[in-house]
C-alpha atoms as a PDB file:
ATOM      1  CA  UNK A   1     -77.421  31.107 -95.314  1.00  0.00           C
ATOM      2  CA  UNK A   2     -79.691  29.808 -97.828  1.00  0.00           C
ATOM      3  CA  UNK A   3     -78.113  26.327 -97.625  1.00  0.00           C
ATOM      4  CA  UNK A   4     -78.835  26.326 -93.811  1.00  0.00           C
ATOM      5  CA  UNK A   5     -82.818  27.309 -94.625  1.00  0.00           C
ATOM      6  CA  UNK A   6     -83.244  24.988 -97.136  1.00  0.00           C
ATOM      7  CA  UNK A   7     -81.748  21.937 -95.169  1.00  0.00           C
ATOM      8  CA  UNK A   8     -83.865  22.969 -92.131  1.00  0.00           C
ATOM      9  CA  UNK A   9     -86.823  22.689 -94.739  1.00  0.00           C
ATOM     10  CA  UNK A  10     -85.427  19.213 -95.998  1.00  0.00           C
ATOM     11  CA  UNK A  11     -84.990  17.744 -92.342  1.00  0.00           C
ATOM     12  CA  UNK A  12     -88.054  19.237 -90.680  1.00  0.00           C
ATOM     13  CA  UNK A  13     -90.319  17.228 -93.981  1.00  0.00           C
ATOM     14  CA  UNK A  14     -88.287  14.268 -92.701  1.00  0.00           C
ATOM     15  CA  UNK A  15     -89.591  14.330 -89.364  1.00  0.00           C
ATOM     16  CA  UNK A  16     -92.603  15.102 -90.365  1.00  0.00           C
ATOM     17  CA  UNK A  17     -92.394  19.231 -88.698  1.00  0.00           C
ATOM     18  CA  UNK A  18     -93.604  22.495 -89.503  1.00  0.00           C
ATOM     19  CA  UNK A  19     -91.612  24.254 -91.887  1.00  0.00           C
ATOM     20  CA  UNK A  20     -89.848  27.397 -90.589  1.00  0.00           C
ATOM     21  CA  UNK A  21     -89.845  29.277 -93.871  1.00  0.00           C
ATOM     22  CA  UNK A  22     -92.439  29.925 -96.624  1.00  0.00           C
ATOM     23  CA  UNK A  23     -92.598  27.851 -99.623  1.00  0.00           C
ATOM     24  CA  UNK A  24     -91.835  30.655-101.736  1.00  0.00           C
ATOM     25  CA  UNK A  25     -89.173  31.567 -99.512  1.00  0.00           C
ATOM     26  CA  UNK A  26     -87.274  28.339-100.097  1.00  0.00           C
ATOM     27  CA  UNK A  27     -88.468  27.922-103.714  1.00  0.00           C
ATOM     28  CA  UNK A  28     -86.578  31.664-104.511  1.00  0.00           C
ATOM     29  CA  UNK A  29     -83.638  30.380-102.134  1.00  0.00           C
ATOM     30  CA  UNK A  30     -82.816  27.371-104.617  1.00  0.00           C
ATOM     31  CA  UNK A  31     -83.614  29.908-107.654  1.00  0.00           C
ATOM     32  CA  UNK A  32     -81.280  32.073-106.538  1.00  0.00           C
ATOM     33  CA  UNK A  33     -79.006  29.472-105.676  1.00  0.00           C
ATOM     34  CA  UNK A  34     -78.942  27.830-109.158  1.00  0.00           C
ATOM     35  CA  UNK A  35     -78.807  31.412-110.835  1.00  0.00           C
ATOM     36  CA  UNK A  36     -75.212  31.826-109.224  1.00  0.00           C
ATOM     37  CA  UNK A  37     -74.386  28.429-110.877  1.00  0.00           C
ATOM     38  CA  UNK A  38     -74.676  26.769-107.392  1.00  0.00           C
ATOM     39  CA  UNK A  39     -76.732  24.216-108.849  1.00  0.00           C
ATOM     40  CA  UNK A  40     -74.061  21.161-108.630  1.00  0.00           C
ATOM     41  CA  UNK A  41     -73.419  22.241-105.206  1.00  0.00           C
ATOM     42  CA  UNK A  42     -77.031  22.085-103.962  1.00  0.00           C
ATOM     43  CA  UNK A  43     -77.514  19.021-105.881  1.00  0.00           C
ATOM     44  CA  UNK A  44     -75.386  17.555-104.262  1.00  0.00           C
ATOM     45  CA  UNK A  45     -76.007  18.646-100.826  1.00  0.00           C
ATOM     46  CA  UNK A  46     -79.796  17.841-101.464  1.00  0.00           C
ATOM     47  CA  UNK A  47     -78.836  13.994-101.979  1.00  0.00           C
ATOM     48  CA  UNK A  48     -76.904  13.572 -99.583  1.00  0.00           C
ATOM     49  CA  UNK A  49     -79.480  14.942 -97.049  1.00  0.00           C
ATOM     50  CA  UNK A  50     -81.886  12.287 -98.472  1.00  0.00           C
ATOM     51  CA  UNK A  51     -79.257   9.431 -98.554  1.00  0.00           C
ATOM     52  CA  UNK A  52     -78.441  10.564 -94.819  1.00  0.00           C
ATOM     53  CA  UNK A  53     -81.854  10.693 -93.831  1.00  0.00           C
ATOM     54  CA  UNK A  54     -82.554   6.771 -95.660  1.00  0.00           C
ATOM     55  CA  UNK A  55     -79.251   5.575 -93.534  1.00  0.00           C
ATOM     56  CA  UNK A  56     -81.407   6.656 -90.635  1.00  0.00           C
ATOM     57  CA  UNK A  57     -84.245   4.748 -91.697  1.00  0.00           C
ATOM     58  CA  UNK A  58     -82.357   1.276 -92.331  1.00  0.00           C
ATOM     59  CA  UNK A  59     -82.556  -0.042 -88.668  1.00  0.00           C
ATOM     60  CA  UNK A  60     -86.601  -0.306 -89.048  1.00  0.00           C
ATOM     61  CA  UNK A  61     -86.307  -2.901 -91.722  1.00  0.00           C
ATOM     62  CA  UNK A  62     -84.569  -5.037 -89.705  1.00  0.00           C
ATOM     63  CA  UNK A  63     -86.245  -8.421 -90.925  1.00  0.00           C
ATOM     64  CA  UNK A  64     -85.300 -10.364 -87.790  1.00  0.00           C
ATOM     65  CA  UNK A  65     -87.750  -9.243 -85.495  1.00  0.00           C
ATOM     66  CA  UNK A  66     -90.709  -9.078 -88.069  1.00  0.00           C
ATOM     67  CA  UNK A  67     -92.696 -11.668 -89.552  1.00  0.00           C
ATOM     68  CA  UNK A  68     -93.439 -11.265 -92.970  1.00  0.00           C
ATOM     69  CA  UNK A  69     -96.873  -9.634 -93.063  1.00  0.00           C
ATOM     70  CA  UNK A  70     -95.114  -7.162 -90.303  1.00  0.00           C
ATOM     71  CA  UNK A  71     -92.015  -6.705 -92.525  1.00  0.00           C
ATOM     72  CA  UNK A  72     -93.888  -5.365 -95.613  1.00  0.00           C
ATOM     73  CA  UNK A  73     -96.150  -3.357 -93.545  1.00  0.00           C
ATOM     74  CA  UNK A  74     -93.709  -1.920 -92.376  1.00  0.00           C
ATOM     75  CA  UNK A  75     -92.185  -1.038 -96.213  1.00  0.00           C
ATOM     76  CA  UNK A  76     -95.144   0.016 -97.225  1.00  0.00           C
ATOM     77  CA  UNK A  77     -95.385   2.651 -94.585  1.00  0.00           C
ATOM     78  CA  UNK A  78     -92.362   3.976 -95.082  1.00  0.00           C
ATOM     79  CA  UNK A  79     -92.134   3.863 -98.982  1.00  0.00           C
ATOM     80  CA  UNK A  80     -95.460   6.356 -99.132  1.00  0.00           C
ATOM     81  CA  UNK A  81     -93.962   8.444 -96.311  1.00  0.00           C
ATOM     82  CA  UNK A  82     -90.943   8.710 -97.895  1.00  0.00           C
ATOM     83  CA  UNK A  83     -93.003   9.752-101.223  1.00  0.00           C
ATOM     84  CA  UNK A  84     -94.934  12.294 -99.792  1.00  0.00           C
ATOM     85  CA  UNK A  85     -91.669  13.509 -98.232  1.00  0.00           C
ATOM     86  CA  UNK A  86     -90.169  13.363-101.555  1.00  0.00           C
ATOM     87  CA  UNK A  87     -93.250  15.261-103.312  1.00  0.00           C
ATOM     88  CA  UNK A  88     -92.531  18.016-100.919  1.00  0.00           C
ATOM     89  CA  UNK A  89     -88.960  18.667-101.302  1.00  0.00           C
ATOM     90  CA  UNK A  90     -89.823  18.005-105.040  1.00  0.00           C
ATOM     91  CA  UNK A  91     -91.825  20.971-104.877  1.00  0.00           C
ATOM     92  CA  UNK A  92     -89.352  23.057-102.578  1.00  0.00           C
ATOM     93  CA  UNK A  93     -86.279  22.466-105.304  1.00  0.00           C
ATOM     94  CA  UNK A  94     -88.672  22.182-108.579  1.00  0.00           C
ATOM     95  CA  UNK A  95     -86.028  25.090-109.998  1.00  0.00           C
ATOM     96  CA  UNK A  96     -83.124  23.226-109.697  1.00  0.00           C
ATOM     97  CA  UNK A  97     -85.304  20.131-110.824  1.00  0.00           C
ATOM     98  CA  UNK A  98     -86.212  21.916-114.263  1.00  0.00           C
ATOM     99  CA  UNK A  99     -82.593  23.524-114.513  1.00  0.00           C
ATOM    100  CA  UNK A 100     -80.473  20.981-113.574  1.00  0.00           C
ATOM    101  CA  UNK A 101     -81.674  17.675-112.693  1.00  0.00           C
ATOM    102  CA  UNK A 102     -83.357  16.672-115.878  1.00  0.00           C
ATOM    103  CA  UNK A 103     -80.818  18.187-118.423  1.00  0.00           C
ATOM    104  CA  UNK A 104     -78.653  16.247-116.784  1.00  0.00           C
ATOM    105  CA  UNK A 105     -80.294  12.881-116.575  1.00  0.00           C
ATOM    106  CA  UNK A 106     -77.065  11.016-115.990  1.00  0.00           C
ATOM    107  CA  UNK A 107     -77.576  12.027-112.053  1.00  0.00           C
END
C-alpha cells in the first residue's frame, strides 16, 4: 500500500497534478519503508518510475521537425521541468536519500 501512494505521488509531480497525500504522509511512507530494509526495493522502483516517465518524454525531442532554436527550447523546457519535478520527489524520498542513496554512491 505504501508503494501504490508513493508512485501516485511520483506520477501525479510528472504530470504536473495535485498530490493526493500529504507530504508528511509520503515522507513517513518511505521512512517506514526503508526502516523494514525496503530501501533497495523502493530504490529501485523509484528509478524506474523516473526512467519510465523520461521514455515518455523522448518523442518531444524529436529533432526532425524542429529547427535548432526550436530544438533547444524545447530542452530547456523540459530539463527545468524535469528539475523541479526532481526537487519534489527529492523532497518526498529525502529518507531513503540520506539512508541509502548516498552511502551507496555506486547507484
Amino acid at each position: 500500500e505504501a508503494w501504490l501512494k508513493l508512485q501516485e505521488a511520483i506520477q501525479a509531480v510528472h504530470t504536473r497534478r495535485a498530490i493526493s497525500y500529504g507530504l508528511e504522509e509520503l515522507y513517513k511512507a518511505v521512512e517506514n519503508s526503508c526502516s523494514h530494509g525496503m530501501s533497495a526495493m523502493l530504490y529501485d522502483k523509484l528509478k524506474t518510475e523516473c526512467e519510465l516517465y523520461m521514455a515518455c518524454q523522448l518523442p518531444e525531442f524529436n529533432q526532425d521537425m524542429l529547427n535548432d532554436q526550436s530544438y533547444l527550447l524545447v530542452v530547456d523546457k523540459q530539463w527545468r521541468a524535469f528539475c523541479h519535478q526532481m526537487i519534489m520527489i527529492r523532497s518526498i524520498f529525502l529518507y531513503l536519500d540520506r539512508t541509502y542513496a548516498v552511502p551507496h554512491q555506486s547507484l
